[in-house]
Protein backbone atom coordinates (compact mmCIF):
# COMPACT_ATOMS: atom_id res chain seq x y z
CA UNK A 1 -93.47 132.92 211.73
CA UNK A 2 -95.43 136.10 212.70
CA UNK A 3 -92.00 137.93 213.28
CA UNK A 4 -90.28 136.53 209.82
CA UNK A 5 -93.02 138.06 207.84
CA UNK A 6 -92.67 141.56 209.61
CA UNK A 7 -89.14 141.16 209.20
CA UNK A 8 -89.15 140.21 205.57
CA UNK A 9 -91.64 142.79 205.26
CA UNK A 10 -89.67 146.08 206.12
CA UNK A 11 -86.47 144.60 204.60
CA UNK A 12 -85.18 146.68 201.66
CA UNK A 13 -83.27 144.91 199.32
CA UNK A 14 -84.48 141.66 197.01
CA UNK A 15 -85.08 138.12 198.49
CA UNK A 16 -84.99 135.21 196.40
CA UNK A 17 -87.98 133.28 198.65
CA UNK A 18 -89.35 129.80 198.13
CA UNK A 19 -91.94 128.46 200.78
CA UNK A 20 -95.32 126.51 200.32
CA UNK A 21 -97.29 128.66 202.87
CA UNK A 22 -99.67 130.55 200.31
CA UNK A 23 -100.53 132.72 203.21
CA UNK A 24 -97.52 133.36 203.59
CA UNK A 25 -96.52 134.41 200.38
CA UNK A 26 -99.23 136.85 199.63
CA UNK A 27 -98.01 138.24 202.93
CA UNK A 28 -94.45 138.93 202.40
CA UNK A 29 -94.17 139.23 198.14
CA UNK A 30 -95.13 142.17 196.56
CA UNK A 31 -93.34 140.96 193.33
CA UNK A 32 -92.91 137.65 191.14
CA UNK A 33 -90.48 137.02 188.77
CA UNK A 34 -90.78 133.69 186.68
CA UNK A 35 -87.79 132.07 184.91
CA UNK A 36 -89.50 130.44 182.53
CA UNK A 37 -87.57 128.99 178.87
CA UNK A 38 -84.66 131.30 179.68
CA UNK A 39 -86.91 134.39 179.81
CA UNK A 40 -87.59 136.20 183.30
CA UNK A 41 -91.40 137.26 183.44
CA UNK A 42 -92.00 140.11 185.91
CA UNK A 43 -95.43 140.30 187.65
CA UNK A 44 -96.49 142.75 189.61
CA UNK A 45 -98.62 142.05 193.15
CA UNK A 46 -98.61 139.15 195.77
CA UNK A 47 -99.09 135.27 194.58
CA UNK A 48 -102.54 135.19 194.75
CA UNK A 49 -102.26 138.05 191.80
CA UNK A 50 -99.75 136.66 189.80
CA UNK A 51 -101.81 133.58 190.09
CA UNK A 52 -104.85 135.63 188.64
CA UNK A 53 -102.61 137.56 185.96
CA UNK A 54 -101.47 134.37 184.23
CA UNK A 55 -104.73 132.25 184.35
CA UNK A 56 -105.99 135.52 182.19
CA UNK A 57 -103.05 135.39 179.91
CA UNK A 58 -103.86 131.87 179.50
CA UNK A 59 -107.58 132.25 179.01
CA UNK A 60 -106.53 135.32 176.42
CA UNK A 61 -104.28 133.15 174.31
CA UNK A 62 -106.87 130.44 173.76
CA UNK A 63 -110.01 133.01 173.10
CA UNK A 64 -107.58 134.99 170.49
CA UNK A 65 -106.65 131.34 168.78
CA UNK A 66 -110.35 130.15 169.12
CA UNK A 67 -111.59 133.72 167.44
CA UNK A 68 -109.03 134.20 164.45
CA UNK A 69 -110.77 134.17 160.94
CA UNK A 70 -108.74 133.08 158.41
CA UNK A 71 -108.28 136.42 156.49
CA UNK A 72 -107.18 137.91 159.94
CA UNK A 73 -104.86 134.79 160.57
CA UNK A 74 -102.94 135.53 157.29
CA UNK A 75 -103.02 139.31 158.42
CA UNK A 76 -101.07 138.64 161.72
CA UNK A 77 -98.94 136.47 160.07
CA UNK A 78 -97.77 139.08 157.14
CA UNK A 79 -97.13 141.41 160.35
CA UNK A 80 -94.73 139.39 162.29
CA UNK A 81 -93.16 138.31 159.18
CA UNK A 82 -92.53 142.01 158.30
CA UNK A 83 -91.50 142.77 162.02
CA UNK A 84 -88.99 139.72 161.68
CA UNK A 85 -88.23 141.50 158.18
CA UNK A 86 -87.62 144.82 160.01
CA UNK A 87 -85.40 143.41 162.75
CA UNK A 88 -83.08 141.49 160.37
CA UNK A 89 -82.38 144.62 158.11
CA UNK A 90 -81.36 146.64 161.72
CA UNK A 91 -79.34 143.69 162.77
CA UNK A 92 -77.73 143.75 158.51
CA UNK A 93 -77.45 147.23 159.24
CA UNK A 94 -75.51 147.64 162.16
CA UNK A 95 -73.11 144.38 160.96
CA UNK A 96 -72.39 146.45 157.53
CA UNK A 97 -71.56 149.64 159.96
CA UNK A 98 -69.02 147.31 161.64
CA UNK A 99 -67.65 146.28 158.68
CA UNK A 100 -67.11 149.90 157.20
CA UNK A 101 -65.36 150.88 160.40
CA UNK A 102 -63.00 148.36 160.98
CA UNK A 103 -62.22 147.07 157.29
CA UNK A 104 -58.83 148.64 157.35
CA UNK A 105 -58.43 147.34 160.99
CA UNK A 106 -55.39 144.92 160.69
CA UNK A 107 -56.30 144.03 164.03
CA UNK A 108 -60.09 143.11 163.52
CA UNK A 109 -59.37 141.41 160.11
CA UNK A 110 -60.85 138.41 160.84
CA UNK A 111 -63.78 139.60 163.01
CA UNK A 112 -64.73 141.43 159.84
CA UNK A 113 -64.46 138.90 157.55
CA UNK A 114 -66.27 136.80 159.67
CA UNK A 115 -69.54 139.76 159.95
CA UNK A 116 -69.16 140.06 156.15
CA UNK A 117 -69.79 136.29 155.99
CA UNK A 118 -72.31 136.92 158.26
CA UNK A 119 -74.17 139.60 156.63
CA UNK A 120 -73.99 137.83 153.13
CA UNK A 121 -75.72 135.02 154.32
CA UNK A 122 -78.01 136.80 155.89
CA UNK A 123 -78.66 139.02 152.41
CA UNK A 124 -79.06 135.95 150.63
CA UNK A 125 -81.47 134.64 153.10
CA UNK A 126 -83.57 137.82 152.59
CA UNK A 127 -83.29 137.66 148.69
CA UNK A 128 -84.95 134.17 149.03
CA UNK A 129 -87.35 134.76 151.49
């Protein structure tokens, strides 16, 4: 085993490893990725610190839920709503580019149409919101 981890060690492209030998592990990895609800989470270190690194995150998300007055709930949440805000009008945005440019398009008619559905519904949702 000695031999594998000196190998694995000095080799210089990515391995996709899976072993239960801890030991092992923190010898050979000096990066995790999780794949985790469709999202890849990069950590940075050997298992023994990624293991470290998300106990924290954990312990940070419950202290920051257990902490939260009220006043500074409701602040948070106005935030994120206006971030969610923000990134709708740059996602309107760029639709109503695509629709300027290709309007006259005979071949992107229907694409169009369909973003200018898009983006209507999307307006209205805003207006009600």
């Amino acid at each position: 085993m000695l031999w594998l981890e000196e190998y694995l060690k000095g080799y210089p492209h990515t391995i996709l490893l899976v072993s239960h030998d801890r030991a092992f592990l923190n010898e050979v990895c000096t990066d995790i990725v999780l794949f985790k609800d469709l999202k890849l989470i990069y950590y940075r270190g050997n298992f023994d610190s990624y293991e470290a690194t998300k106990r924290e995150m954990q312990i940070g998300r419950s202290l920051i839920l257990l902490v939260l007055h009220p006043f500074v709930t409701l602040f948070l949440m106005c935030l994120v709503q206006q971030k969610q805000h923000e990134s709708q009008q740059v996602k309107i945005q760029h639709m109503q580019e695509f629709v300027d440019k290709f309007r006259y398009n005979a071949k992107r008619a229907s694409l169009v149409r369909y973003f200018a559905v898009k983006w209507f519904c999307s307006s209205f949702i805003i207006v009600l919101t």
